[in-house]
C-alpha atoms as a PDB file:
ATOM      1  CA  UNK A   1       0.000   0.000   0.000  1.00  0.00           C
ATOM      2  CA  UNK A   2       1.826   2.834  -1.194  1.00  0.00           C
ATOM      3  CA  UNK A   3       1.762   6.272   1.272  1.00  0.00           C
ATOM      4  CA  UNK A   4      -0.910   8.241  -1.123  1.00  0.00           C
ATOM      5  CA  UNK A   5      -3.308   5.592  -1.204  1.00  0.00           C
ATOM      6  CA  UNK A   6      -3.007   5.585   3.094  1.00  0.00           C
ATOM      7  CA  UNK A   7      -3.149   9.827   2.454  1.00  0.00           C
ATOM      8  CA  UNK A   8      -6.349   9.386   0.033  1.00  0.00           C
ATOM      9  CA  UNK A   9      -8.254   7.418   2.458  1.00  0.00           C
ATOM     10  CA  UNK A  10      -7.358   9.233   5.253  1.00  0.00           C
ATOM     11  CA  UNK A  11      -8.544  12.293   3.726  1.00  0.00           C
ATOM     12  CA  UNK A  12     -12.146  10.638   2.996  1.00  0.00           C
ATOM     13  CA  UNK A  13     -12.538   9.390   6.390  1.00  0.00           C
ATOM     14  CA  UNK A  14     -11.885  13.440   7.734  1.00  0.00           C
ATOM     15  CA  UNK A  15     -14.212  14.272   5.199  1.00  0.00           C
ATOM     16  CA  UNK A  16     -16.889  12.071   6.133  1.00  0.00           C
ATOM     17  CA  UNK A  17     -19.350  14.464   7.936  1.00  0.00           C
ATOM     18  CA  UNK A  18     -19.242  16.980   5.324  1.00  0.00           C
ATOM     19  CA  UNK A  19     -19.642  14.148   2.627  1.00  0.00           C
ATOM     20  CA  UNK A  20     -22.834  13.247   4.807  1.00  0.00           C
ATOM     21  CA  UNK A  21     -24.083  17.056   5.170  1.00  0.00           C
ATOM     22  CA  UNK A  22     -23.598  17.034   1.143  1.00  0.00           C
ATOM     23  CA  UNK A  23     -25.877  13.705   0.558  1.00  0.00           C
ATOM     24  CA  UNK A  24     -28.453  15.317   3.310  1.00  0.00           C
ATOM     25  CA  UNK A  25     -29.151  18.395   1.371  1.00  0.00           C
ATOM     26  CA  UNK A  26     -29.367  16.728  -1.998  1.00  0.00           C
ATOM     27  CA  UNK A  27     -31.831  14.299  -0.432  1.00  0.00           C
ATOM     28  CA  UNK A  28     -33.598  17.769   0.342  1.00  0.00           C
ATOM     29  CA  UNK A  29     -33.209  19.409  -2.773  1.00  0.00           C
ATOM     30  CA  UNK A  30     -36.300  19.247  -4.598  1.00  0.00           C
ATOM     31  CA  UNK A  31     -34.247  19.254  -8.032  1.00  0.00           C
ATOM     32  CA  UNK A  32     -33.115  15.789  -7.547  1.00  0.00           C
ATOM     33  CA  UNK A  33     -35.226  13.123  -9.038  1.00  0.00           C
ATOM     34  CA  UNK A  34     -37.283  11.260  -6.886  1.00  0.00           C
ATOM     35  CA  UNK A  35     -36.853   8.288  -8.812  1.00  0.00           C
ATOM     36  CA  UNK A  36     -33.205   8.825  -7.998  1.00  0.00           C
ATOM     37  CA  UNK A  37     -33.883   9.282  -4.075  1.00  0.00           C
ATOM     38  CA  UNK A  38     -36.485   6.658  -4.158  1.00  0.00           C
ATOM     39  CA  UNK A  39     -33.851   3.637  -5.307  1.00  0.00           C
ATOM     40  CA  UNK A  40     -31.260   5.275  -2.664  1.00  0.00           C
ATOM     41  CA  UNK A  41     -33.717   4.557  -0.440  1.00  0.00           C
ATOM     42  CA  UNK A  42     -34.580   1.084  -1.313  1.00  0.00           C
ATOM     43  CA  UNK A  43     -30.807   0.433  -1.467  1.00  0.00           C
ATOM     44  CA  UNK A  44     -30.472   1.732   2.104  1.00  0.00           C
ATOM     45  CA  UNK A  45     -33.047  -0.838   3.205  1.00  0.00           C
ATOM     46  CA  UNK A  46     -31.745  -3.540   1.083  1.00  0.00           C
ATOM     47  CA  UNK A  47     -27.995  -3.172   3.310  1.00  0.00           C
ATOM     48  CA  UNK A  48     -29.629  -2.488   6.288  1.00  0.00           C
ATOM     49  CA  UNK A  49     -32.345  -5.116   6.101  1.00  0.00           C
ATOM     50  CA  UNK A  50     -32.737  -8.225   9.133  1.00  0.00           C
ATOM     51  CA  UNK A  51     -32.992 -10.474   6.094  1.00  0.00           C
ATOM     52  CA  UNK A  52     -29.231  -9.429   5.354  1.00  0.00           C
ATOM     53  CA  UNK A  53     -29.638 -10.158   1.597  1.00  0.00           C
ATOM     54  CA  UNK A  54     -25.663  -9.571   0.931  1.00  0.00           C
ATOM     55  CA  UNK A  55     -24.276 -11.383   3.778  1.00  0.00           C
ATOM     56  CA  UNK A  56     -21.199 -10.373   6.147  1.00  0.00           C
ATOM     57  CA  UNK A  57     -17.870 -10.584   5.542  1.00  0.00           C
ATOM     58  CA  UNK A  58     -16.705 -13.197   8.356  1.00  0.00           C
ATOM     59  CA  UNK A  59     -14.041 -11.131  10.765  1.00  0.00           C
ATOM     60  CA  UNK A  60     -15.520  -7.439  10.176  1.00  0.00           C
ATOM     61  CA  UNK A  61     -19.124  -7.938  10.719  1.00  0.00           C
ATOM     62  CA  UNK A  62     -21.347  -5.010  10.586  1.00  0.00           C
ATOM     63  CA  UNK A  63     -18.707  -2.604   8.606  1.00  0.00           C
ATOM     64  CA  UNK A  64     -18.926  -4.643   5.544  1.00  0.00           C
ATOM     65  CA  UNK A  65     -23.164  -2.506   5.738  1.00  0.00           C
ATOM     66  CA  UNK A  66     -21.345   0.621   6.981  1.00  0.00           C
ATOM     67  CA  UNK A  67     -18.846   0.100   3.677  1.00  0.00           C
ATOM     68  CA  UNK A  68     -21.714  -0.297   1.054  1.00  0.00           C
ATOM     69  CA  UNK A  69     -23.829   2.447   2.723  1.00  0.00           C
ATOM     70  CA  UNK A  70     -20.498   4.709   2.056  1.00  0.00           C
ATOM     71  CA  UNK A  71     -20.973   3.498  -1.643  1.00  0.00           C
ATOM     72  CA  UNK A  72     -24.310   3.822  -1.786  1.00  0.00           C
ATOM     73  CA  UNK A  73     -23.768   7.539  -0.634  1.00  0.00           C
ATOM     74  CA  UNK A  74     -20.742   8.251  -3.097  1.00  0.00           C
ATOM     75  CA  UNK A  75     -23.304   6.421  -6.072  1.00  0.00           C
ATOM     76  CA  UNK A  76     -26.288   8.818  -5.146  1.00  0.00           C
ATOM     77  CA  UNK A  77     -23.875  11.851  -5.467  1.00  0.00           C
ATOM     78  CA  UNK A  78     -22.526  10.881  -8.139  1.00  0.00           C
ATOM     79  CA  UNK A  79     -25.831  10.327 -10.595  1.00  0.00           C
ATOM     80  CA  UNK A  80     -26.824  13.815  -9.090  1.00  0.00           C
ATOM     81  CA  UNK A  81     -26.663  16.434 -11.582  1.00  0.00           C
ATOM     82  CA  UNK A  82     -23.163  18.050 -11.441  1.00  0.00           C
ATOM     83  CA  UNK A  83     -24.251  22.030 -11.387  1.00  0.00           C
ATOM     84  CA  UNK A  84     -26.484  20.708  -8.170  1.00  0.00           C
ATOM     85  CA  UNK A  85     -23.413  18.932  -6.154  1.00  0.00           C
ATOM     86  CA  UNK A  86     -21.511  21.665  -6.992  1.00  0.00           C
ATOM     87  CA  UNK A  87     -23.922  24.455  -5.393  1.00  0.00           C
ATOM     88  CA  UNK A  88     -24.195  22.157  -2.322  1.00  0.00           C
ATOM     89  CA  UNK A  89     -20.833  21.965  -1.666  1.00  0.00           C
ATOM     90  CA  UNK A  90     -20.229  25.461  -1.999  1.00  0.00           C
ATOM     91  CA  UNK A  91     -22.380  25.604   0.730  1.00  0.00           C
ATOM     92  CA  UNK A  92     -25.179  26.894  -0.725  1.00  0.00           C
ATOM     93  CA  UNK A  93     -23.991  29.942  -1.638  1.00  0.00           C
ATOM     94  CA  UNK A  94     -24.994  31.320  -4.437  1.00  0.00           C
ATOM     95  CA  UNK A  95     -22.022  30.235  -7.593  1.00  0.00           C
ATOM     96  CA  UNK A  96     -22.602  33.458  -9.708  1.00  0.00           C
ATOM     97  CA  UNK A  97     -22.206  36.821  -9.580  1.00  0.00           C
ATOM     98  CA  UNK A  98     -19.226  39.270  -9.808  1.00  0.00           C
ATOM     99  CA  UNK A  99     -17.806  38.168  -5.995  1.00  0.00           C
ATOM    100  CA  UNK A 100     -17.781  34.666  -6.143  1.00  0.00           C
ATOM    101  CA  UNK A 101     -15.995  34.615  -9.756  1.00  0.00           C
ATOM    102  CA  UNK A 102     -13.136  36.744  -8.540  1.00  0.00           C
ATOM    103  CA  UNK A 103     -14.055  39.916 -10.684  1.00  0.00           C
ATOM    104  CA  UNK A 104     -13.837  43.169  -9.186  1.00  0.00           C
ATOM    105  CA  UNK A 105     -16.814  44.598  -7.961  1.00  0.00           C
ATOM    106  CA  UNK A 106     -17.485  48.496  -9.074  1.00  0.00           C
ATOM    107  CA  UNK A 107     -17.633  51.270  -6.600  1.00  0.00           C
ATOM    108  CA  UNK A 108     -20.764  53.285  -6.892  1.00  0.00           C
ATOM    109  CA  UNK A 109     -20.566  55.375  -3.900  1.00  0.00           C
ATOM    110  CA  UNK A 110     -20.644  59.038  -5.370  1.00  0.00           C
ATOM    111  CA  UNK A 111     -17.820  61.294  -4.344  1.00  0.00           C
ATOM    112  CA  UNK A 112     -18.216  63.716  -1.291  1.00  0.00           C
END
């Protein structure tokens, strides 16, 4: 296991609770199709189901669910439209306008 693979998924597990805040307000978004929410929802139930459909890995039990409910997560975002994901992870704010694309904004305060 070379040392950027051990940096890459470091990095993802620090970034987990943001990654969860991001799939929490697409799930909210109205934009996103509800077909699209609907079959992340049967998924989730599928995983996280008594019947346990897929089985656990012997040795590491119940993170073998938490490990396809991370790719469940990372699938949903990624069939999300991209101009969406990327509004969300800006935090909502708003992408356009003359501050957020770096251009100067003009002073129109008139001279004393």
């Amino acid at each position: 296991m070379s040392l950027f693979s051990v940096a890459r998924k470091t990095r993802f597990i620090l970034d987990l609770p943001s990654f969860g805040l991001l799939v929490v307000r697409l799930f909210r978004d109205a934009r996103v199709s509800t077909a699209l929410k609907a079959a992340a929802i049967i998924g989730a139930l599928l995983i996280l189901s008594p019947l346990d459909l897929f089985g656990d890995i012997p040795l590491i039990g119940a993170l073998d669910d938490v490990a396809l409910l991370i790719l469940l997560a990372k699938a949903f975002v990624w069939m999300c439209p991209a101009e969406l994901v990327a509004d969300h992870q800006s935090g909502g704010r708003p992408s356009a306008g003359p501050a957020a694309s770096g251009l100067p904004i003009k002073n129109v305060t008139p001279a004393a």
